[in-house]
N, C-alpha and C. Protein backbone atom coordinates (compact mmCIF):
# COMPACT_ATOMS: atom_id res chain seq x y z
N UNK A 1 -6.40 -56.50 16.23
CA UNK A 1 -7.09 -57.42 15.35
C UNK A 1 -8.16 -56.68 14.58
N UNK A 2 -8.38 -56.68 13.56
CA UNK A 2 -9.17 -56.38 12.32
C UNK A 2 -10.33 -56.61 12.56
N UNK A 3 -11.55 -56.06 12.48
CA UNK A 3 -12.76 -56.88 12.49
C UNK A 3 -13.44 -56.79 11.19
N UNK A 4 -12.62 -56.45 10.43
CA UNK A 4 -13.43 -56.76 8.84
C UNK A 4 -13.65 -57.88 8.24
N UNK A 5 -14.68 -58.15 8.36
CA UNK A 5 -15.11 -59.30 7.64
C UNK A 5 -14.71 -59.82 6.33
N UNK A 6 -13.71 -60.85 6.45
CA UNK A 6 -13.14 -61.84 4.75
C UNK A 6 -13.67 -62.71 4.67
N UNK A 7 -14.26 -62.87 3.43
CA UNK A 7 -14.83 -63.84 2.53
C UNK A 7 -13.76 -65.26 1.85
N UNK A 8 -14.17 -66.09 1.86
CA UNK A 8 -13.77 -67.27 1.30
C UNK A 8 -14.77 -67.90 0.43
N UNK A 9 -14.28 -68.71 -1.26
CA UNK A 9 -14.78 -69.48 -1.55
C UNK A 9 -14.56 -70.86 -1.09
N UNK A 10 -15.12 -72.10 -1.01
CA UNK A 10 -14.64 -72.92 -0.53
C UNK A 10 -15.53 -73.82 -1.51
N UNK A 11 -14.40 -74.98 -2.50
CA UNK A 11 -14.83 -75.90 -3.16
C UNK A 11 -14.66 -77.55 -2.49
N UNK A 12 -15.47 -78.30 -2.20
CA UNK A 12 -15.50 -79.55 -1.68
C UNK A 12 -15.82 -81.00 -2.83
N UNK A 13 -14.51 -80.60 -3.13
CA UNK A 13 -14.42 -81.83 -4.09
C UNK A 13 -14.63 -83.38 -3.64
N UNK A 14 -15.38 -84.25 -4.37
CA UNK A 14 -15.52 -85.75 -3.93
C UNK A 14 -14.60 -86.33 -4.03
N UNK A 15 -14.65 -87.82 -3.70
CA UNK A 15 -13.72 -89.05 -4.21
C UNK A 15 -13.42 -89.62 -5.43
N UNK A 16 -14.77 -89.53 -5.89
CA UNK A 16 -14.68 -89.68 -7.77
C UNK A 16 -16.06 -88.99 -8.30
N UNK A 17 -15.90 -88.81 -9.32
CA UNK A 17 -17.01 -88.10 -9.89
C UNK A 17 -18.47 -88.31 -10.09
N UNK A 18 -18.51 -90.07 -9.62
CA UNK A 18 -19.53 -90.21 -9.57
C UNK A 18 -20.47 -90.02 -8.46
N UNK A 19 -19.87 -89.73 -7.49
CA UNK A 19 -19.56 -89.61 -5.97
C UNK A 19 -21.36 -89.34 -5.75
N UNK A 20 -21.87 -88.59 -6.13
CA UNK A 20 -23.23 -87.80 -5.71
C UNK A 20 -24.50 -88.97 -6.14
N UNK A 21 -23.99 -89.84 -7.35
CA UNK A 21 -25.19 -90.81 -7.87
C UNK A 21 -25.04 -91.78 -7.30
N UNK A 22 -23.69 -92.55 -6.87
CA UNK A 22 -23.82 -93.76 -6.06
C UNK A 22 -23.28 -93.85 -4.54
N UNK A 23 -23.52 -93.05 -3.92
CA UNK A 23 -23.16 -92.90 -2.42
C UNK A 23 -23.45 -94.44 -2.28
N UNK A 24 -22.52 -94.38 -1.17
CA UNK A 24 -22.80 -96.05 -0.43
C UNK A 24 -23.39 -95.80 0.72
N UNK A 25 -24.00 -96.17 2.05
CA UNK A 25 -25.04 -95.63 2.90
C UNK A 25 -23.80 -95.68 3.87
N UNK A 26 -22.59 -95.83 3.87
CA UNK A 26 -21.66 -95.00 5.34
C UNK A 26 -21.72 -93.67 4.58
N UNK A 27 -21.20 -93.66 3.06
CA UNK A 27 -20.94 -92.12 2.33
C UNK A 27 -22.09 -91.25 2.48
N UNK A 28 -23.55 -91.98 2.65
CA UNK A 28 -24.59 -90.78 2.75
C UNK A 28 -25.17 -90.64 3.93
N UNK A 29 -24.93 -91.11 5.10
CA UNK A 29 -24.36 -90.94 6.53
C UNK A 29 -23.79 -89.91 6.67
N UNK A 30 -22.49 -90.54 6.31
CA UNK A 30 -21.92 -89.33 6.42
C UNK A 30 -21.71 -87.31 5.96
N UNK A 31 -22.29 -87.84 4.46
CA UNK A 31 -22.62 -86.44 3.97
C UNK A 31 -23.69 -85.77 4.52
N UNK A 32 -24.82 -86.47 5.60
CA UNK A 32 -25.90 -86.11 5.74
C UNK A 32 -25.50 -85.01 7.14
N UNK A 33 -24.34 -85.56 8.09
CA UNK A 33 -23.70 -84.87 9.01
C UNK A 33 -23.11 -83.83 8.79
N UNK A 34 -22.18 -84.04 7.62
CA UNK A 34 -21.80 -83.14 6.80
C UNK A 34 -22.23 -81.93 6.52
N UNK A 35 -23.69 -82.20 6.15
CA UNK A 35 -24.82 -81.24 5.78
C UNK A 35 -25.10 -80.55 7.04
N UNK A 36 -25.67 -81.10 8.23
CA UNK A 36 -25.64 -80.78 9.27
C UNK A 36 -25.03 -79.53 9.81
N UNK A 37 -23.60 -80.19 9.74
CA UNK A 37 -22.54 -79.31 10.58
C UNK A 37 -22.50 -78.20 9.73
N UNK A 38 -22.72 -77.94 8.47
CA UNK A 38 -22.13 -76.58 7.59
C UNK A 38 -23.98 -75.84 8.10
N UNK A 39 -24.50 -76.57 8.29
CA UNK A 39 -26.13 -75.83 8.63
C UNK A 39 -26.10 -75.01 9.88
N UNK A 40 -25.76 -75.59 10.91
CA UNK A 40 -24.89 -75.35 12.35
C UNK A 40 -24.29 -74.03 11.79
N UNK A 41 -23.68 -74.25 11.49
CA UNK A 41 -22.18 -73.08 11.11
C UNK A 41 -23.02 -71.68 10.36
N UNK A 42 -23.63 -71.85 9.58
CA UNK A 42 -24.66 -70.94 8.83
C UNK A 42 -25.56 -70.49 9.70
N UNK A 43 -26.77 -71.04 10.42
CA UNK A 43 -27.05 -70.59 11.80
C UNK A 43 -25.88 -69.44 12.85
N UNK A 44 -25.03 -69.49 12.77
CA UNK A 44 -23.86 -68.85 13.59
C UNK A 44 -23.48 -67.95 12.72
N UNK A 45 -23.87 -67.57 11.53
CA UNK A 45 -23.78 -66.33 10.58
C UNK A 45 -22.31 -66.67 10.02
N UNK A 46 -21.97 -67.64 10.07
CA UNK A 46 -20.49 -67.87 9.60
C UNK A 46 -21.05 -68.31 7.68
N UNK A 47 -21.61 -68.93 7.51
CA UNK A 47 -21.92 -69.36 6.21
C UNK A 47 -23.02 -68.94 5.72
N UNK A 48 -22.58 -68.03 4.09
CA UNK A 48 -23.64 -67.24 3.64
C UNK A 48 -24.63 -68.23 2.56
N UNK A 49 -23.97 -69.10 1.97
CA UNK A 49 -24.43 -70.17 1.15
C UNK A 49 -23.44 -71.13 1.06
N UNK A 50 -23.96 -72.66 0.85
CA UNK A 50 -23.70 -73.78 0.66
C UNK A 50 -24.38 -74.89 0.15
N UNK A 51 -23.62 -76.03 -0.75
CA UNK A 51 -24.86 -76.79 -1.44
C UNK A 51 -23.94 -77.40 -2.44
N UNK A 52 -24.35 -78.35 -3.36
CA UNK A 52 -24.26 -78.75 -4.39
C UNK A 52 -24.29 -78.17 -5.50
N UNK A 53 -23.47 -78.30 -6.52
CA UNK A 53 -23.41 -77.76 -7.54
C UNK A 53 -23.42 -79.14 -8.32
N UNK A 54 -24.49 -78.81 -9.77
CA UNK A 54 -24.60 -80.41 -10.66
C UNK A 54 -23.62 -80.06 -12.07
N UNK A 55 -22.65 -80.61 -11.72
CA UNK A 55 -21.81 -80.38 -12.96
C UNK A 55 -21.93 -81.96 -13.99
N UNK A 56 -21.83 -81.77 -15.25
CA UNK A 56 -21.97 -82.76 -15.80
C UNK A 56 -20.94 -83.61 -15.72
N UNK A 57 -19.39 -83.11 -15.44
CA UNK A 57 -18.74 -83.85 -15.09
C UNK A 57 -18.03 -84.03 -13.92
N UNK A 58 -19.17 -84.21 -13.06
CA UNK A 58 -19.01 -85.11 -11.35
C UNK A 58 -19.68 -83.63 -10.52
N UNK A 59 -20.45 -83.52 -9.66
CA UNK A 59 -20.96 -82.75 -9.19
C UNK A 59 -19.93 -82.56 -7.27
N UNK A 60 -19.61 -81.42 -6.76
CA UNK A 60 -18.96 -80.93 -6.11
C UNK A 60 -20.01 -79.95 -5.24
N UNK A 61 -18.96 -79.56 -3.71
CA UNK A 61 -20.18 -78.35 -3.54
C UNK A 61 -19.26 -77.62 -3.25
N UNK A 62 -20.38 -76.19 -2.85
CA UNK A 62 -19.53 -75.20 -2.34
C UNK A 62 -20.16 -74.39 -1.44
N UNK A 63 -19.22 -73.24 -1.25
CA UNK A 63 -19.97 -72.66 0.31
C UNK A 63 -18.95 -71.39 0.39
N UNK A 64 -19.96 -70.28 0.59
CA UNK A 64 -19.22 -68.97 0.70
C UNK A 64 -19.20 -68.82 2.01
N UNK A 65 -17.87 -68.46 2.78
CA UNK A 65 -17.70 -68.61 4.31
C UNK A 65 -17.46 -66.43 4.29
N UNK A 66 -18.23 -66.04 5.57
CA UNK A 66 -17.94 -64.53 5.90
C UNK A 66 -17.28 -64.34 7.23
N UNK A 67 -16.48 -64.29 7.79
CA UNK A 67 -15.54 -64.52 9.03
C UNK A 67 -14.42 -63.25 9.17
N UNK A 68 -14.11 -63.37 10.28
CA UNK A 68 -13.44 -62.04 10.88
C UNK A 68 -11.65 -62.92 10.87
N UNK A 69 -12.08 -64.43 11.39
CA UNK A 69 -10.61 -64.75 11.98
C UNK A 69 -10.29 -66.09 10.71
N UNK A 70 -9.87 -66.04 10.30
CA UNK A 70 -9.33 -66.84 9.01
C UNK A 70 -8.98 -68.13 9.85
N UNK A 71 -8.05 -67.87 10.80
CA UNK A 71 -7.96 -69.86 11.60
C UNK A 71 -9.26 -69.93 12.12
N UNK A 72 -10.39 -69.51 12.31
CA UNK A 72 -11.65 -70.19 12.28
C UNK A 72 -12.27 -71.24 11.06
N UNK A 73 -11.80 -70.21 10.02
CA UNK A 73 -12.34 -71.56 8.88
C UNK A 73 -10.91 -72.51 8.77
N UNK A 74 -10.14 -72.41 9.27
CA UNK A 74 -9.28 -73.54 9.29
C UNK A 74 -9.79 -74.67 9.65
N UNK A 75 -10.26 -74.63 11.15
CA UNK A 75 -11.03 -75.34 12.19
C UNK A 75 -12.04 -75.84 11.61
N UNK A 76 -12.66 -75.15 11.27
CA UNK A 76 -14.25 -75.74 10.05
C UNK A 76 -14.15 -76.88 9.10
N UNK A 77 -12.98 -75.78 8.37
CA UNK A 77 -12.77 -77.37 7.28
C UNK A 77 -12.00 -78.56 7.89
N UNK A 78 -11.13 -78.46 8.85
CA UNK A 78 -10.29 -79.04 9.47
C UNK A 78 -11.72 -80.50 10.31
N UNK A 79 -12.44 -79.70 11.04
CA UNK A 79 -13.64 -80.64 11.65
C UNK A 79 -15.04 -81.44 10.67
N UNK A 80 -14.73 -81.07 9.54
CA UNK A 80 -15.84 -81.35 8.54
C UNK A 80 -16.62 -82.67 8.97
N UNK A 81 -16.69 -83.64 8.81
CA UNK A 81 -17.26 -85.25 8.71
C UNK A 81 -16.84 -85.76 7.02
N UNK A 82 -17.39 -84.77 6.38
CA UNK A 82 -17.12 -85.35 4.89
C UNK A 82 -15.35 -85.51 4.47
N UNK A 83 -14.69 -85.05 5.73
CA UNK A 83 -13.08 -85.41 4.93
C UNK A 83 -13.00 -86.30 5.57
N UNK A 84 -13.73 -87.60 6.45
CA UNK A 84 -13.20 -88.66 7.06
C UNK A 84 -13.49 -90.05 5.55
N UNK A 85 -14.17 -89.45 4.56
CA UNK A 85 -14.54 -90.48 3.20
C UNK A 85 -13.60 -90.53 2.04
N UNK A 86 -12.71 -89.30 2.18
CA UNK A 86 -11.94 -88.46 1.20
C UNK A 86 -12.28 -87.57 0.65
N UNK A 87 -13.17 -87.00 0.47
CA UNK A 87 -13.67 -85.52 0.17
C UNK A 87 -12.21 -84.12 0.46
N UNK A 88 -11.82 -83.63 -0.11
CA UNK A 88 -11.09 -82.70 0.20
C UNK A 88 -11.55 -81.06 -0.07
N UNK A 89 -10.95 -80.29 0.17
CA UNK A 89 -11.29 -78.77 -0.21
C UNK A 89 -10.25 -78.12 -0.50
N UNK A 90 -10.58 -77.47 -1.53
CA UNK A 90 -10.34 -76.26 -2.23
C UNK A 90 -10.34 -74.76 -1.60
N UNK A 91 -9.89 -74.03 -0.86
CA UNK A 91 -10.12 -73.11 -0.11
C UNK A 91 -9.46 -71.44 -1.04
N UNK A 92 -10.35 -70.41 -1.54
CA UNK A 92 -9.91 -69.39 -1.95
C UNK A 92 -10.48 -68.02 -1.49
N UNK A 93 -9.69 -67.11 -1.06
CA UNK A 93 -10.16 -65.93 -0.38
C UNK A 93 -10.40 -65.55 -2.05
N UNK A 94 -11.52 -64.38 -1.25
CA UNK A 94 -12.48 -63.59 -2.39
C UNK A 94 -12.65 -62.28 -1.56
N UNK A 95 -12.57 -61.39 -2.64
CA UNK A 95 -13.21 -60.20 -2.37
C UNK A 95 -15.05 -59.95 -2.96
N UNK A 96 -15.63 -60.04 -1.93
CA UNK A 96 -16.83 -60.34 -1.77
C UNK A 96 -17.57 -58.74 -1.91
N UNK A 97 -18.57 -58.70 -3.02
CA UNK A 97 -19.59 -57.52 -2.91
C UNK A 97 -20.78 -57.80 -2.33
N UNK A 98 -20.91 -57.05 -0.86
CA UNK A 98 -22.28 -57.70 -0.30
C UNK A 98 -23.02 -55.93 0.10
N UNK A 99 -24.06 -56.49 0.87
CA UNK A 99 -24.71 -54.93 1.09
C UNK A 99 -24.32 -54.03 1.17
């Protein structure tokens, strides 16, 4: 097994575009866990950044994942909270320039 560290982008698209201005209070519940768990995960050196991005048309987030075992971020996105609302992801390996 490899221990070189691969990078992923990872885009977390909403339900509709308006998704970020009118949360309903289960949707911001839930994103708030959401938030949580990717904070968790970042603590554990697994996530280098994550967050919101304000696009004018419908705002999305994202999150650069640094990991050795690729079915780990399976598991990640697989356990999210935010895909129990419909939120889905976008998942793309990257070749990452870091230190």
């Amino acid at each position: 097994m490899s221990t070189e560290k691969k990078h992923f982008f990872l885009r977390l698209n909403p339900p509709r575009s308006s998704f970020s201005q009118d949360l309903t209070d289960e949707e911001r519940t839930i994103m708030m866990e959401h938030s949580a768990y990717w904070k968790e995960l970042q603590s554990k050196g697994y996530v280098i950044v994550f967050g919101l991005v304000h696009d004018p048309k419908g705002g999305f987030g994202i999150g650069i994942i640094e990991l050795e075992d690729e079915s780990v971020l399976t598991e990640m996105v697989k356990n999210d909270p935010a895909l129990k609302i419909g939120n889905t992801y976008e998942i793309y390996p990257m070749r990452a320039i870091t230190k």
